[in-house]
Protein backbone atom coordinates (compact mmCIF):
# COMPACT_ATOMS: atom_id res chain seq x y z
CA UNK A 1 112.46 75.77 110.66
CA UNK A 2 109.50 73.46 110.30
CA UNK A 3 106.45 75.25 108.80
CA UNK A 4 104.14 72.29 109.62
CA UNK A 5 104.30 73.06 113.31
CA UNK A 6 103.68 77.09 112.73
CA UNK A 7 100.16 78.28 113.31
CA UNK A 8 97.89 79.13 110.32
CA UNK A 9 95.78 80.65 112.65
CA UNK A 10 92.99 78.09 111.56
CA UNK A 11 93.26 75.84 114.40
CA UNK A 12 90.20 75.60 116.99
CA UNK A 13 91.80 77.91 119.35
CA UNK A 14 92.65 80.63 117.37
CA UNK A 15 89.91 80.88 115.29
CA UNK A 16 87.98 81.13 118.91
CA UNK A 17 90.10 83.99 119.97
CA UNK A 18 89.81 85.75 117.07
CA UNK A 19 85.88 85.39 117.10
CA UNK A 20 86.45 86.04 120.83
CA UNK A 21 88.59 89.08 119.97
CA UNK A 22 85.66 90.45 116.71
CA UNK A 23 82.85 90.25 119.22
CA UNK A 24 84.97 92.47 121.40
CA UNK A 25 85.58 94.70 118.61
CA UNK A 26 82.29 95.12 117.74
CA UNK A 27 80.93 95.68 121.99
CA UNK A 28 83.98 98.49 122.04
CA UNK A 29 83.03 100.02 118.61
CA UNK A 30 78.99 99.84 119.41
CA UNK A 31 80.22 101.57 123.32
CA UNK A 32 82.06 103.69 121.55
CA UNK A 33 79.19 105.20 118.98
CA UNK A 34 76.66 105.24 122.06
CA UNK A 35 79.12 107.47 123.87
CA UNK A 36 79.72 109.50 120.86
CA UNK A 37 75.89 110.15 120.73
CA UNK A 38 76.12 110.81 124.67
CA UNK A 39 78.21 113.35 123.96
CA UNK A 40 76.65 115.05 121.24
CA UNK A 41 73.63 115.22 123.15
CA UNK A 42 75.20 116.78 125.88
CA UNK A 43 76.87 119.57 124.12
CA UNK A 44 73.71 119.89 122.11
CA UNK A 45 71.92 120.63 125.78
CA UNK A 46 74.36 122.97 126.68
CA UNK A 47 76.40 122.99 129.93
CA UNK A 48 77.08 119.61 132.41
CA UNK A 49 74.29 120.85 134.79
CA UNK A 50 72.40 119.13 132.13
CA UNK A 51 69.75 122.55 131.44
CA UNK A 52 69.82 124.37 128.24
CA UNK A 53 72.40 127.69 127.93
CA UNK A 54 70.60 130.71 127.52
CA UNK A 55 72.35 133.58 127.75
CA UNK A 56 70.12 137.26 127.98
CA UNK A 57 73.35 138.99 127.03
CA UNK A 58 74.03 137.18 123.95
């Protein structure tokens, strides 16, 4: 097999896609941490109808 034609992944595409693919990382892992906030919000609020649980009984 001939290494010279193998991919180092150095060439101009691939380094694209894998700055492409980083970047996309980064968008998921930055949704991701705003959603995790979201929800820690919301559960610190109490119930989806988005009021605070108080409970007279409790």
């Amino acid at each position: 097999m001939d290494k010279s034609k193998l991919c180092d992944r150095s060439c101009p595409h691939c380094t694209r896609f894998l700055l492409c693919l980083e970047a996309m990382l980064q968008v998921a892992e930055e949704l991701a941490m705003e959603q995790s906030i979201e929800a820690a919000i919301q559960e610190a609020l109490g119930p989806k109808n988005g009021g605070i649980s108080f409970n007279p009984n409790g």
